[in-house]
PDB file of N, CA and C in Angstrom:
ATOM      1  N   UNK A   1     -59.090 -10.605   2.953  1.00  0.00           N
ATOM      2  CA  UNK A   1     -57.874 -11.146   3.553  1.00  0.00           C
ATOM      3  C   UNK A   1     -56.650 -10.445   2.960  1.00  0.00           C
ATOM      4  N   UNK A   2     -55.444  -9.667   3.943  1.00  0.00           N
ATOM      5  CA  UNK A   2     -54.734  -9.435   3.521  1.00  0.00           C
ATOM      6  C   UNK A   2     -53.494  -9.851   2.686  1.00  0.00           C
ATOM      7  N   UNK A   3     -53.080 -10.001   1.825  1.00  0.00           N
ATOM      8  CA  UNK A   3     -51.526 -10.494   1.242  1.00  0.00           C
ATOM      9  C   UNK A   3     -50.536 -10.147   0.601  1.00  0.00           C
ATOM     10  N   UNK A   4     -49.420 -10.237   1.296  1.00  0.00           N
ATOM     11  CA  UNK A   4     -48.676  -9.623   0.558  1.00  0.00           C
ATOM     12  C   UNK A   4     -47.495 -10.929   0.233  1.00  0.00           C
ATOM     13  N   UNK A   5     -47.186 -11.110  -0.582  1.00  0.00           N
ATOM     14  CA  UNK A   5     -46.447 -12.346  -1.022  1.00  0.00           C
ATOM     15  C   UNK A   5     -45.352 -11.435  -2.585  1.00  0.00           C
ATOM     16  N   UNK A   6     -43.781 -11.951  -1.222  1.00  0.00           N
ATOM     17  CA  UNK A   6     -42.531 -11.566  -1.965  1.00  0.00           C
ATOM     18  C   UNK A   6     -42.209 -12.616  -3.491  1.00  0.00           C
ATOM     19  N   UNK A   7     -41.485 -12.134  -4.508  1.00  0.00           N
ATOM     20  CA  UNK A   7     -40.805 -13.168  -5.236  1.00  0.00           C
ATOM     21  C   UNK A   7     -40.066 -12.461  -6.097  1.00  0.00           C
ATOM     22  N   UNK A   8     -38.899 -13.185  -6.854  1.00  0.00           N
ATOM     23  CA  UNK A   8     -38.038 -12.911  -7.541  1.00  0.00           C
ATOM     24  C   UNK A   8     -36.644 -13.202  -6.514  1.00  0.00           C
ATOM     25  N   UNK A   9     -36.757 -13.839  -5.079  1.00  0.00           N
ATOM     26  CA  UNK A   9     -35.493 -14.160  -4.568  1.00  0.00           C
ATOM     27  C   UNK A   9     -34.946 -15.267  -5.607  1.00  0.00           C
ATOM     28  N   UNK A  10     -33.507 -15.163  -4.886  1.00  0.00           N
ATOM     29  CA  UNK A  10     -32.132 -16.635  -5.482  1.00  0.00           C
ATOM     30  C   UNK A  10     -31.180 -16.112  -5.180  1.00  0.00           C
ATOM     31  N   UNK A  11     -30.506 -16.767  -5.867  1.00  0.00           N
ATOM     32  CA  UNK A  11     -28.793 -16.946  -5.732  1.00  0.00           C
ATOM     33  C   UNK A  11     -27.956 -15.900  -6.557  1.00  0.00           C
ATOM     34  N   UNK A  12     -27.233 -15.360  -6.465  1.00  0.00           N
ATOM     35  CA  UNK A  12     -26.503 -14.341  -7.502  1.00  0.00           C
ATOM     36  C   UNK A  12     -25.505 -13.972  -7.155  1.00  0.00           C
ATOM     37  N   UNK A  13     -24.225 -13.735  -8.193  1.00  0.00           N
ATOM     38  CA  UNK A  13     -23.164 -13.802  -7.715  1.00  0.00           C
ATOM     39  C   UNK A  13     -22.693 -12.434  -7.211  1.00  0.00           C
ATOM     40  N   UNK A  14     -21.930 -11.865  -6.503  1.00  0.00           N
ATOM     41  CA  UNK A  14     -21.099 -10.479  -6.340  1.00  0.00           C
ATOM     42  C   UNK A  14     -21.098  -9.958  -7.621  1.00  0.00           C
ATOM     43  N   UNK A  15     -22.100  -8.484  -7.371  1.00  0.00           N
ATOM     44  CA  UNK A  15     -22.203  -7.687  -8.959  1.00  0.00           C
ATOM     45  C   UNK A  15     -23.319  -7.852  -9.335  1.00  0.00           C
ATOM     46  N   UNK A  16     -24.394  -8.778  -9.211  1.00  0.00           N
ATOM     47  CA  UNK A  16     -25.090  -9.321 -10.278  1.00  0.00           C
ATOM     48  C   UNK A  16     -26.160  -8.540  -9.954  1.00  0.00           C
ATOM     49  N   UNK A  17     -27.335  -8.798 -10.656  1.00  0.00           N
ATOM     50  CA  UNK A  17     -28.992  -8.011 -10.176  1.00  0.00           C
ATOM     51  C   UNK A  17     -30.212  -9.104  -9.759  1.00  0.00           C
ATOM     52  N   UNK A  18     -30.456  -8.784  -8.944  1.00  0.00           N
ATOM     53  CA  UNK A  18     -32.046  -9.231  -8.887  1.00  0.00           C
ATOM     54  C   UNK A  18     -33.340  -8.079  -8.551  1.00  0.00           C
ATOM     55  N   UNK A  19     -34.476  -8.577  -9.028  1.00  0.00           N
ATOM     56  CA  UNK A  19     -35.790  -7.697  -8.855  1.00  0.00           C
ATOM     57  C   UNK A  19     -36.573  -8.486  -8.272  1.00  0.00           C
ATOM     58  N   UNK A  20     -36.736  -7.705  -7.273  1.00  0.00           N
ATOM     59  CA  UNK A  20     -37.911  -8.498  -6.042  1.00  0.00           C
ATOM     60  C   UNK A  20     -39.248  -7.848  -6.076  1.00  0.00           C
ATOM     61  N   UNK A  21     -40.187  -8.654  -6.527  1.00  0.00           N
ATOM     62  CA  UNK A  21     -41.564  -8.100  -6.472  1.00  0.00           C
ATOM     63  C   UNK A  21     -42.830  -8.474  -4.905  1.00  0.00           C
ATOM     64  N   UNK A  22     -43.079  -7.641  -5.049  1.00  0.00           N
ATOM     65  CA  UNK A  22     -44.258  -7.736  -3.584  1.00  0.00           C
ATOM     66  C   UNK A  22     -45.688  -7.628  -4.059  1.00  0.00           C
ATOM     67  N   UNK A  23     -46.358  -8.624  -4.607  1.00  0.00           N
ATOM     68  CA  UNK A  23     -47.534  -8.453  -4.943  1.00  0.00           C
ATOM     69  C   UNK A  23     -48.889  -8.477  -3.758  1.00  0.00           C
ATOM     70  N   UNK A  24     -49.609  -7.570  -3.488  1.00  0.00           N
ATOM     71  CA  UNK A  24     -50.458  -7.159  -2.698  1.00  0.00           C
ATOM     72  C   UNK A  24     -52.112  -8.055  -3.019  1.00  0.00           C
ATOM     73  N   UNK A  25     -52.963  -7.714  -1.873  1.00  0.00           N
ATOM     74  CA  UNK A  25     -54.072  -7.665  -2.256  1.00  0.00           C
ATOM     75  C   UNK A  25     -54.662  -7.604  -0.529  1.00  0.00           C
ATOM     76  N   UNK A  26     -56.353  -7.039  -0.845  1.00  0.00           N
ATOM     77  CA  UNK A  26     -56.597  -7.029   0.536  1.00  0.00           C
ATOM     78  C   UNK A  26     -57.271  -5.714   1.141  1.00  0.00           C
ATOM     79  N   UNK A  27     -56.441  -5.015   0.640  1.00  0.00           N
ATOM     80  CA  UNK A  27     -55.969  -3.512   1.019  1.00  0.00           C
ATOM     81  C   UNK A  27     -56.016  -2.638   0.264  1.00  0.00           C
ATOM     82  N   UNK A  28     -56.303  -1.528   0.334  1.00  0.00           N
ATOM     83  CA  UNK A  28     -56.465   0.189  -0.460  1.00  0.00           C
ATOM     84  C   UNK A  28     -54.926   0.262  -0.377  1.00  0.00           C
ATOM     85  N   UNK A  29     -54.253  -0.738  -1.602  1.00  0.00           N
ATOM     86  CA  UNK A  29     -52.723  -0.080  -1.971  1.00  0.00           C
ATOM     87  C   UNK A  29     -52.245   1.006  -2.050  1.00  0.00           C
ATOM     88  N   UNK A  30     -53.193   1.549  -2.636  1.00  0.00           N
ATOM     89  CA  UNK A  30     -52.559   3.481  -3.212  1.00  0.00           C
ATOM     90  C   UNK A  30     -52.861   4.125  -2.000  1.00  0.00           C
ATOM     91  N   UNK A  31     -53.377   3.557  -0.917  1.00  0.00           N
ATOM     92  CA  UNK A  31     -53.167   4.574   0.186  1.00  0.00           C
ATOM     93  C   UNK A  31     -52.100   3.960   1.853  1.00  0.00           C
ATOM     94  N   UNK A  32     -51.157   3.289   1.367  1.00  0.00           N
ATOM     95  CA  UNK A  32     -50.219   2.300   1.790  1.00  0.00           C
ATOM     96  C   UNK A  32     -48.999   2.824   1.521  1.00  0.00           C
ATOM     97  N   UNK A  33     -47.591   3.029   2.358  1.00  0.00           N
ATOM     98  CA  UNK A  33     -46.790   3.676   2.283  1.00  0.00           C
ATOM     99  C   UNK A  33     -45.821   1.971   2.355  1.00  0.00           C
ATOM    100  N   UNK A  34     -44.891   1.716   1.304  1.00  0.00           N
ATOM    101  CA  UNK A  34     -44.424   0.829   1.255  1.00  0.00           C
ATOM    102  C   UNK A  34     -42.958   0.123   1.530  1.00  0.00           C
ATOM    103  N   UNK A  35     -42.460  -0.685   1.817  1.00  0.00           N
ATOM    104  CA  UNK A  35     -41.139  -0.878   2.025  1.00  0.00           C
ATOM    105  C   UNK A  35     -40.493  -2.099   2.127  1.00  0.00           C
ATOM    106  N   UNK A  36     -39.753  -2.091   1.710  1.00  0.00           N
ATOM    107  CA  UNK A  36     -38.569  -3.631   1.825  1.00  0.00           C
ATOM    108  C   UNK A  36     -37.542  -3.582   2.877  1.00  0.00           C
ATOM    109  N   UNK A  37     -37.133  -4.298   3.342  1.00  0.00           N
ATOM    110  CA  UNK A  37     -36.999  -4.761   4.841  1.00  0.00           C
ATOM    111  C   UNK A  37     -35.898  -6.332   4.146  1.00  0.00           C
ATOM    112  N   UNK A  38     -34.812  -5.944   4.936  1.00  0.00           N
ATOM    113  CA  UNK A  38     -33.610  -7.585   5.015  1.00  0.00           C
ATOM    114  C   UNK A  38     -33.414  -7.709   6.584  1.00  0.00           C
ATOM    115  N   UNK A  39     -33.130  -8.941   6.882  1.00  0.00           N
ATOM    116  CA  UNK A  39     -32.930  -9.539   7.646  1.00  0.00           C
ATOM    117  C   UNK A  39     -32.185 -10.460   7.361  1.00  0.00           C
ATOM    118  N   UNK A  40     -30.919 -10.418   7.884  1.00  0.00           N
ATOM    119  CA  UNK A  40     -29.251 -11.474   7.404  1.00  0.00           C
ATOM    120  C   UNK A  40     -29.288 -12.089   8.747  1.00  0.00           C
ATOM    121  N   UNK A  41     -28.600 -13.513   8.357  1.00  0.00           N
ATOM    122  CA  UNK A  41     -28.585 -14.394   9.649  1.00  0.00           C
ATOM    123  C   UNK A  41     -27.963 -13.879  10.914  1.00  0.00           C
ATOM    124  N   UNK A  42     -28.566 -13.817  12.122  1.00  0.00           N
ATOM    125  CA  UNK A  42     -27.921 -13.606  12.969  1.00  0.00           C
ATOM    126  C   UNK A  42     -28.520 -12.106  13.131  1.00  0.00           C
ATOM    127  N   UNK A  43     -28.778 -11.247  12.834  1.00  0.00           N
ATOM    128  CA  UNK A  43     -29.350  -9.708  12.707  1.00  0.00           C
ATOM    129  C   UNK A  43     -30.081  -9.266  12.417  1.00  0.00           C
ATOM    130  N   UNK A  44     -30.510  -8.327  13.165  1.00  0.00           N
ATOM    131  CA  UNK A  44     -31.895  -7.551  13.265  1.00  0.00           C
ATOM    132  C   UNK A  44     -32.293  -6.758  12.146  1.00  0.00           C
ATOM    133  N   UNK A  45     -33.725  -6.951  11.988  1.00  0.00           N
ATOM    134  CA  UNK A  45     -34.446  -6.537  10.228  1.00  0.00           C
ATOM    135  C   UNK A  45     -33.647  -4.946  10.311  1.00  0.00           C
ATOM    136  N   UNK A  46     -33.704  -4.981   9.205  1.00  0.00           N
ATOM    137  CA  UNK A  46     -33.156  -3.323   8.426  1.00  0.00           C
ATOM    138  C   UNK A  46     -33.841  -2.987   7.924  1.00  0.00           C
ATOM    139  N   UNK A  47     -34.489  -1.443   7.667  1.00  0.00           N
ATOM    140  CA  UNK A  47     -34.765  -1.073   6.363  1.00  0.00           C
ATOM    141  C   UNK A  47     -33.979  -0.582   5.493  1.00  0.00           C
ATOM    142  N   UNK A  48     -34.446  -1.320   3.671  1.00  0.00           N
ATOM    143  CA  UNK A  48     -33.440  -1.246   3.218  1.00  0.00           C
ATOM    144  C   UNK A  48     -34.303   0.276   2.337  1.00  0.00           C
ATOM    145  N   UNK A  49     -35.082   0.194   2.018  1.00  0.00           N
ATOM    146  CA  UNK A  49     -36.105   1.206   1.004  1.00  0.00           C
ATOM    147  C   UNK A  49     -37.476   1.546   1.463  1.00  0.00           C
ATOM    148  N   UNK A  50     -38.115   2.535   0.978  1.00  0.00           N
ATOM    149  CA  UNK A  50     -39.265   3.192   1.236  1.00  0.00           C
ATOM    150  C   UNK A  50     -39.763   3.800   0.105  1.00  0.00           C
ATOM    151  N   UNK A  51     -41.122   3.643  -0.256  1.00  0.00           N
ATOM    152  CA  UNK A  51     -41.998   4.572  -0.835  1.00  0.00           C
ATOM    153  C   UNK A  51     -42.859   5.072  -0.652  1.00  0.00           C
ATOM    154  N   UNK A  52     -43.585   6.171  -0.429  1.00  0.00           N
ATOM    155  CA  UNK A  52     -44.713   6.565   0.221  1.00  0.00           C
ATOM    156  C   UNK A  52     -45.767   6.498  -0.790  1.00  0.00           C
ATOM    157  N   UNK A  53     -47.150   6.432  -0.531  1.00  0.00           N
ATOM    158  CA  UNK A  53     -48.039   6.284  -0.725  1.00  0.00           C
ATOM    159  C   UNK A  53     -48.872   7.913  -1.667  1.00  0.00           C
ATOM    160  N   UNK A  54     -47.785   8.634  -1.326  1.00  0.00           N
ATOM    161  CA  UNK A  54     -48.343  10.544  -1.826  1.00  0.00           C
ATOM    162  C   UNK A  54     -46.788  10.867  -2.589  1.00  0.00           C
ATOM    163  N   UNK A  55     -47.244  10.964  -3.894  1.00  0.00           N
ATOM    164  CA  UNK A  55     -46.359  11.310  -4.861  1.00  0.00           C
ATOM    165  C   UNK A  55     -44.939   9.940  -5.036  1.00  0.00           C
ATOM    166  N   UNK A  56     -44.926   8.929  -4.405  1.00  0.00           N
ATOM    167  CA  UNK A  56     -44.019   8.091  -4.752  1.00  0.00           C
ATOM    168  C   UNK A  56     -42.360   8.417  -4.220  1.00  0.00           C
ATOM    169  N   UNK A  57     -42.574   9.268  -3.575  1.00  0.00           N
ATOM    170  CA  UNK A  57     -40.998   9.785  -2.559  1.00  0.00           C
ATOM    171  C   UNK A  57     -40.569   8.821  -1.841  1.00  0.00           C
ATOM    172  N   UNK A  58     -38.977   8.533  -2.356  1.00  0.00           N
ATOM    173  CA  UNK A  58     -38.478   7.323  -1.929  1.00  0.00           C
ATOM    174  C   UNK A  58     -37.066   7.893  -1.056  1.00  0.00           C
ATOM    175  N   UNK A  59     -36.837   6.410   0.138  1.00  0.00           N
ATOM    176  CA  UNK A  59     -35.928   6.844   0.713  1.00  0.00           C
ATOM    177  C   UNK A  59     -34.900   5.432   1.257  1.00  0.00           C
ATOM    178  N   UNK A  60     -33.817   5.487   1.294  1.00  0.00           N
ATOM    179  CA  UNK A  60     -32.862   4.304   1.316  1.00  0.00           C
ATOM    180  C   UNK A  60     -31.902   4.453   2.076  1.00  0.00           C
ATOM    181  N   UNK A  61     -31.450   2.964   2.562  1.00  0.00           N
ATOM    182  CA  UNK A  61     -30.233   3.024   3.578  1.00  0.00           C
ATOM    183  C   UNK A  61     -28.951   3.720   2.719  1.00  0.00           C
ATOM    184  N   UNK A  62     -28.051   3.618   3.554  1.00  0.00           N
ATOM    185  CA  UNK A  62     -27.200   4.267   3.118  1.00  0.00           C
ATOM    186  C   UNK A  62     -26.179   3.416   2.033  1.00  0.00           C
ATOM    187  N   UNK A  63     -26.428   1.926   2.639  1.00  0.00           N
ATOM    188  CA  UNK A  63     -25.349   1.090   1.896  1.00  0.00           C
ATOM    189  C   UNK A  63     -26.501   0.926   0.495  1.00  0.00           C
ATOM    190  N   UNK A  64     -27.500   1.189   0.642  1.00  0.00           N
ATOM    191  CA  UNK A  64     -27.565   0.612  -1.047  1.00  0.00           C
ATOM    192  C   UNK A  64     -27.922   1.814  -1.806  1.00  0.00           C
ATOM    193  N   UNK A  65     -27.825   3.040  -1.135  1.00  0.00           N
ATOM    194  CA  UNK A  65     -28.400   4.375  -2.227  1.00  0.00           C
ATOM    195  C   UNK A  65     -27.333   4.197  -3.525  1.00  0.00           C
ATOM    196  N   UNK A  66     -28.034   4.508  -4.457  1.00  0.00           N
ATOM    197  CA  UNK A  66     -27.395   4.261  -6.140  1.00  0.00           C
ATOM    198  C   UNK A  66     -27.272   3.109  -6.829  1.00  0.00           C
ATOM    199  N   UNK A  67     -27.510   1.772  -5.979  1.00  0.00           N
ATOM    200  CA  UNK A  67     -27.961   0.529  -6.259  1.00  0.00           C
ATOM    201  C   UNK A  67     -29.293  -0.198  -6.370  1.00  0.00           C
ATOM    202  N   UNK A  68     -29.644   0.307  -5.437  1.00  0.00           N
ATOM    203  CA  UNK A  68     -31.257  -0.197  -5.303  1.00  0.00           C
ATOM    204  C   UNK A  68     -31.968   1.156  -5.469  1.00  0.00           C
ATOM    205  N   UNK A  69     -33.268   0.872  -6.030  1.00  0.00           N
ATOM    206  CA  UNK A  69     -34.608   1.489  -6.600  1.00  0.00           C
ATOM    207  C   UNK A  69     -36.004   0.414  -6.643  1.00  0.00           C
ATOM    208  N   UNK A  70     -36.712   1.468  -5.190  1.00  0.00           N
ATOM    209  CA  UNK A  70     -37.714   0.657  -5.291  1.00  0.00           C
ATOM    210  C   UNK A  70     -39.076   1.720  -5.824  1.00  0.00           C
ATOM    211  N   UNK A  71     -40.218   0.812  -6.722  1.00  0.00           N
ATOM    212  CA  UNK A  71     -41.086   1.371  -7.457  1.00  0.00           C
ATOM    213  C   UNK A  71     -42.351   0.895  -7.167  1.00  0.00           C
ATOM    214  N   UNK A  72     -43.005   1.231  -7.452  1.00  0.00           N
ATOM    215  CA  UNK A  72     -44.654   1.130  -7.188  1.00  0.00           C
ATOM    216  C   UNK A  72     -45.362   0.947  -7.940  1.00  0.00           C
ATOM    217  N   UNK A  73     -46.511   0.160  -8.227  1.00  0.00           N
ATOM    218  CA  UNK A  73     -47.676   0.068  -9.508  1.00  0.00           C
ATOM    219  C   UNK A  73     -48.734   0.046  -8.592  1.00  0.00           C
ATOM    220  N   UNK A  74     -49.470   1.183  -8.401  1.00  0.00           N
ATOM    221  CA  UNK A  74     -50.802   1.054  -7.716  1.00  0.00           C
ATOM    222  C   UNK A  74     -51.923   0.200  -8.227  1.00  0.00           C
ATOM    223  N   UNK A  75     -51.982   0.547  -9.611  1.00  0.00           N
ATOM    224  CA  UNK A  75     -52.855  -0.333 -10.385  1.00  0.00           C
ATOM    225  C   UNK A  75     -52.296  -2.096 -10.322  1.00  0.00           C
ATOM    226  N   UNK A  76     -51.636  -2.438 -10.029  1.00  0.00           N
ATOM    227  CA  UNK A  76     -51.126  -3.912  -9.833  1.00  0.00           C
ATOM    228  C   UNK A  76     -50.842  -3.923  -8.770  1.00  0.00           C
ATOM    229  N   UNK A  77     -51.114  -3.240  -7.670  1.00  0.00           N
ATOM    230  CA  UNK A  77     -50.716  -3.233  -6.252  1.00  0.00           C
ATOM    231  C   UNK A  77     -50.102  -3.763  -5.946  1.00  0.00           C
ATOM    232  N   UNK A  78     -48.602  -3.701  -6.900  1.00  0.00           N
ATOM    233  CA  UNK A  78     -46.793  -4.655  -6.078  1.00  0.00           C
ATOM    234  C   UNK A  78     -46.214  -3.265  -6.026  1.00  0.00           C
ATOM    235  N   UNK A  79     -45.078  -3.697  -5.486  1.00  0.00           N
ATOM    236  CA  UNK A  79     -43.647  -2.880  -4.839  1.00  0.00           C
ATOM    237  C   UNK A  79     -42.728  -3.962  -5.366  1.00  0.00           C
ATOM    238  N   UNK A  80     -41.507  -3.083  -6.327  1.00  0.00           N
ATOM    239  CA  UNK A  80     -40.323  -3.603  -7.011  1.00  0.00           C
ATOM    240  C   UNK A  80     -39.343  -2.868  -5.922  1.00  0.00           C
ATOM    241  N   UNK A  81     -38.819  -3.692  -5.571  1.00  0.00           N
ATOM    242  CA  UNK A  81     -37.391  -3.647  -5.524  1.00  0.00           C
ATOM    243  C   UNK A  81     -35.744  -3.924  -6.480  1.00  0.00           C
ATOM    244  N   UNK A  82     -35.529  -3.076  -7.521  1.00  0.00           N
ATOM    245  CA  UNK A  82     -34.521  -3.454  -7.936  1.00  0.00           C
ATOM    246  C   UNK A  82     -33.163  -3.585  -7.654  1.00  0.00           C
ATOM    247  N   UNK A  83     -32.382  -4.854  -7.539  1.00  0.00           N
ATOM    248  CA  UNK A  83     -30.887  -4.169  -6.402  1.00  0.00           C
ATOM    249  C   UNK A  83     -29.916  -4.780  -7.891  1.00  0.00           C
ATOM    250  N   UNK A  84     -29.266  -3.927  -7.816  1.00  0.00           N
ATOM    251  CA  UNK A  84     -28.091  -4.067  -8.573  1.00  0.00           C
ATOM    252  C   UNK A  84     -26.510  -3.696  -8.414  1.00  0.00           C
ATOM    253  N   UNK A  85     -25.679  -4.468  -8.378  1.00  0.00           N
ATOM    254  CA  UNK A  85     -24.289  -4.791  -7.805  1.00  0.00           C
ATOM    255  C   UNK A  85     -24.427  -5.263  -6.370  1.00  0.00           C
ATOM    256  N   UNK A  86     -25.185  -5.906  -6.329  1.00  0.00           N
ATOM    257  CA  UNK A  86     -25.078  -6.547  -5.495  1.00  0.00           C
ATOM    258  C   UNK A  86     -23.706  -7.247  -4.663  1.00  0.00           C
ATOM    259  N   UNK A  87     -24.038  -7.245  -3.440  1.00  0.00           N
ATOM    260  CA  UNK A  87     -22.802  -7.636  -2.593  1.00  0.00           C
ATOM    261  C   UNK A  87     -23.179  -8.432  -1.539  1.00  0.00           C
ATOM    262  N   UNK A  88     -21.962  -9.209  -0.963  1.00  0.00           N
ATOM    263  CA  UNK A  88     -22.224 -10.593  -0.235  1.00  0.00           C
ATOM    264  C   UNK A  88     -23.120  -9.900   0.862  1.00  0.00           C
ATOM    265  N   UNK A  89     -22.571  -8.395   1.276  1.00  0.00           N
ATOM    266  CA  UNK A  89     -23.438  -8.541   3.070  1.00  0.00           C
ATOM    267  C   UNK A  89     -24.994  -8.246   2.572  1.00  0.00           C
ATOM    268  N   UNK A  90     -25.382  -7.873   1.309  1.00  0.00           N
ATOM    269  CA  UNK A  90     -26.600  -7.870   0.884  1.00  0.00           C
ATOM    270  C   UNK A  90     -28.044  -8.980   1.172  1.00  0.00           C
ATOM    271  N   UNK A  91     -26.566 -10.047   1.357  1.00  0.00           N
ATOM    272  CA  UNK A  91     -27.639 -11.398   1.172  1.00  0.00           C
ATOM    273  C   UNK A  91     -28.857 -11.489   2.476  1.00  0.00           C
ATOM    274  N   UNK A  92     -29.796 -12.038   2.518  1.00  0.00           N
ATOM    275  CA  UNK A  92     -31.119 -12.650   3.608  1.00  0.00           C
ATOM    276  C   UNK A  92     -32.222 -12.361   2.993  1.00  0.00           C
ATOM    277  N   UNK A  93     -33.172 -12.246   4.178  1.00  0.00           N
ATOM    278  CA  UNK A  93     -34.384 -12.380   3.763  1.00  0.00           C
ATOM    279  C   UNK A  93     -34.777 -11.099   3.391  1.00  0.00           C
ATOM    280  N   UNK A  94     -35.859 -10.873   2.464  1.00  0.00           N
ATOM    281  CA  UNK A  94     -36.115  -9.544   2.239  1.00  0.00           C
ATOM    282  C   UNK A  94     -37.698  -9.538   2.116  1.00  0.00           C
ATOM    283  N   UNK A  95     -37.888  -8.935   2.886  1.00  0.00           N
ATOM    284  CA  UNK A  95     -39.746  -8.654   3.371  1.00  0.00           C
ATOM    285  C   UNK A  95     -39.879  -7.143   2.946  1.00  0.00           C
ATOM    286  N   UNK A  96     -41.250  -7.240   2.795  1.00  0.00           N
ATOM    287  CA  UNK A  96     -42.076  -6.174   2.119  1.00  0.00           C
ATOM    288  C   UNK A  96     -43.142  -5.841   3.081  1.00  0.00           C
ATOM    289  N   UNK A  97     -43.323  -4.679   3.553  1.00  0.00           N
ATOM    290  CA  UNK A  97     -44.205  -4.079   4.684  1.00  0.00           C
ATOM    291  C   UNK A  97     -45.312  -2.841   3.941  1.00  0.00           C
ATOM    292  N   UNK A  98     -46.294  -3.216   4.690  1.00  0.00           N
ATOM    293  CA  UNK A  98     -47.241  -1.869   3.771  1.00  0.00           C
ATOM    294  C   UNK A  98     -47.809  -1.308   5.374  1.00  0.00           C
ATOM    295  N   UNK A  99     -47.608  -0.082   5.457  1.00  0.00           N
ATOM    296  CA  UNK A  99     -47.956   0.678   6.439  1.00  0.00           C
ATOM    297  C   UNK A  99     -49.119   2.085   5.940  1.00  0.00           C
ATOM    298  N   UNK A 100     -50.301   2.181   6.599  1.00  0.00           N
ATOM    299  CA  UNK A 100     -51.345   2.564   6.401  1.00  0.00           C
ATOM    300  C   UNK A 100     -51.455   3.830   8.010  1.00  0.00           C
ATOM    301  N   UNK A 101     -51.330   4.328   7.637  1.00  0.00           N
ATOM    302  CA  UNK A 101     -51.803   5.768   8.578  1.00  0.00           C
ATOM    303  C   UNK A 101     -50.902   5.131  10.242  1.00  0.00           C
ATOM    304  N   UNK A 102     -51.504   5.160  11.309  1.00  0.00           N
ATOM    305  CA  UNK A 102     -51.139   4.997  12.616  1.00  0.00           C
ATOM    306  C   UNK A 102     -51.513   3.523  13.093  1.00  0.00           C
ATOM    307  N   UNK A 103     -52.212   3.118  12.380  1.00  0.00           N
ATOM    308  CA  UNK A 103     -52.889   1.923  12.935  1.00  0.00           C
ATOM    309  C   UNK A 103     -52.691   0.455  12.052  1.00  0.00           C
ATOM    310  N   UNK A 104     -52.522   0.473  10.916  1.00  0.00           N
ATOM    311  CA  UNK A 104     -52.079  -0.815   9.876  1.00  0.00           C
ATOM    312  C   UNK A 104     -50.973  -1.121   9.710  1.00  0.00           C
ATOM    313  N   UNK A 105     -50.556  -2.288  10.052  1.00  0.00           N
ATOM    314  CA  UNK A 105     -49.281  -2.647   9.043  1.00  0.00           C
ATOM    315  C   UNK A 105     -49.231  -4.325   8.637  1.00  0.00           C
ATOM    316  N   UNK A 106     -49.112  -4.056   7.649  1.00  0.00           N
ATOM    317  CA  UNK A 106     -49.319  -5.843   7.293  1.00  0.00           C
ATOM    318  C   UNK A 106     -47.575  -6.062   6.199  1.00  0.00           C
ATOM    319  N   UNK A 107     -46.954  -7.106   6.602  1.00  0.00           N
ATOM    320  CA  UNK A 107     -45.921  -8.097   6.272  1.00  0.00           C
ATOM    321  C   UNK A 107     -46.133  -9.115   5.592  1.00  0.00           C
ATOM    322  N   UNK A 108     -44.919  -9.266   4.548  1.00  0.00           N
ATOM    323  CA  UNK A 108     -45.217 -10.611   3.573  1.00  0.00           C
ATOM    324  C   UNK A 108     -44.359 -11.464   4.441  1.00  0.00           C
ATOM    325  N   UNK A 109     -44.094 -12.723   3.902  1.00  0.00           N
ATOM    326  CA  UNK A 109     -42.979 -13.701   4.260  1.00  0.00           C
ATOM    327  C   UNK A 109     -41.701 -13.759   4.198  1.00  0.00           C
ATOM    328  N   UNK A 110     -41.690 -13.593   3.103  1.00  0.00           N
ATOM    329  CA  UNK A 110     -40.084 -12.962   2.519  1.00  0.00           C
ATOM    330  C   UNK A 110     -39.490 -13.929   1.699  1.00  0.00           C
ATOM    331  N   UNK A 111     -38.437 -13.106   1.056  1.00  0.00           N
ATOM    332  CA  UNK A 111     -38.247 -13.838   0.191  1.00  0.00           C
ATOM    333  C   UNK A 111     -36.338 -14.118   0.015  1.00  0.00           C
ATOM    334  N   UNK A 112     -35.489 -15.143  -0.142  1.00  0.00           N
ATOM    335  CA  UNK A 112     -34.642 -15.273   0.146  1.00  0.00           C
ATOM    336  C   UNK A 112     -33.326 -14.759  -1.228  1.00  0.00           C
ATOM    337  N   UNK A 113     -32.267 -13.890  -0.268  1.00  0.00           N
ATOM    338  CA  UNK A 113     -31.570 -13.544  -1.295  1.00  0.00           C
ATOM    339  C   UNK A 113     -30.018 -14.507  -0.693  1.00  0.00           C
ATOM    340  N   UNK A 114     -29.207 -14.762  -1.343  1.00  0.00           N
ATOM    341  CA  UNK A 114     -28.364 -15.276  -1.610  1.00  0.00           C
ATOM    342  C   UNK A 114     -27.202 -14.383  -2.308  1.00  0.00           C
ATOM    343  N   UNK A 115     -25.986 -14.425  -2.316  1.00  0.00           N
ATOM    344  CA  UNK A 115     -25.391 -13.399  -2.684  1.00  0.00           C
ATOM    345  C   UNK A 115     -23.775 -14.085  -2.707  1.00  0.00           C
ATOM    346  N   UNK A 116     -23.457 -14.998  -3.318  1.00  0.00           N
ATOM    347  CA  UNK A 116     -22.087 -15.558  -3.436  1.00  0.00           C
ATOM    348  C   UNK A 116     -21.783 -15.986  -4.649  1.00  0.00           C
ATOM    349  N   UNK A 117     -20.248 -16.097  -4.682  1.00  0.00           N
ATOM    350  CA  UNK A 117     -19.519 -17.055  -5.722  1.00  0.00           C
ATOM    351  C   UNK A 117     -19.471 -18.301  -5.830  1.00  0.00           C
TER     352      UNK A 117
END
C-alpha cells in the first residue's frame, strides 16, 4: 500500500521557518522523482520544488528560489522541504507528489501552512 503522509505544517509568523517532511512507503523511493506542491485558498496547486530521482537535481518556482530547499533521504524514503522567510502569500496546503517514469504518481494529503502575525 502506497503512503505518503506530509508533517511539520503550523502557524508561523512573516520571516519565520518551517520544515515539512514527506515520509513515504510502498514504493521503490530511490527510483521516484519528488515534489512539493501548495495550494492557497481559492487557487490552483503550484509547484513549489522538485527533486529528481538521478543525482538529486533540484528545481523551484521562482518566488521561493533562495528560500526554500528541498532534500531527499532515500534510505528513509522522505522529502524535506525547508522554507525559510517565509511570507503571508506562502501560506496553504502543501502536498508532496512522487512521480515514477510515465505511468505512477501517488499524492500525500497535505499538510497545512499558515503564515501570519
Amino acid at each position: 500500500q502506497v503512503q505518503l503522509v506530509e508533517s511539520g505544517g503550523g502557524w508561523v509568523q512573516p520571516g519565520g521557518s518551517l520544515r515539512l517532511s514527506c515520509a513515504t512507503s510502498g514504493f521503490t523511493f530511490s527510483r521516484y522523482a519528488m515534489s512539493w506542491f501548495r495550494q492557497a485558498p481559492g487557487k490552483e496547486r503550484e509547484l513549489v520544488a522538485s527533486i529528481s530521482h538521478v543525482r538529486s537535481s533540484t528545481d523551484y518556482a521562482d518566488s521561493v528560489k533562495g528560500r526554500f530547499t528541498i532534500s531527499r533521504d532515500n534510505g528513509k524514503t522522505t522529502v524535506y522541504l525547508q522554507m525559510n522567510s517565509l511570507r503571508p502569500g506562502g501560506a496553504g496546503v502543501y502536498y508532496c507528489r512522487a512521480v515514477g517514469g510515465a505511468t505512477w504518481e501517488f499524492w500525500g494529503q497535505g499538510a497545512q501552512v499558515t503564515v501570519s502575525s
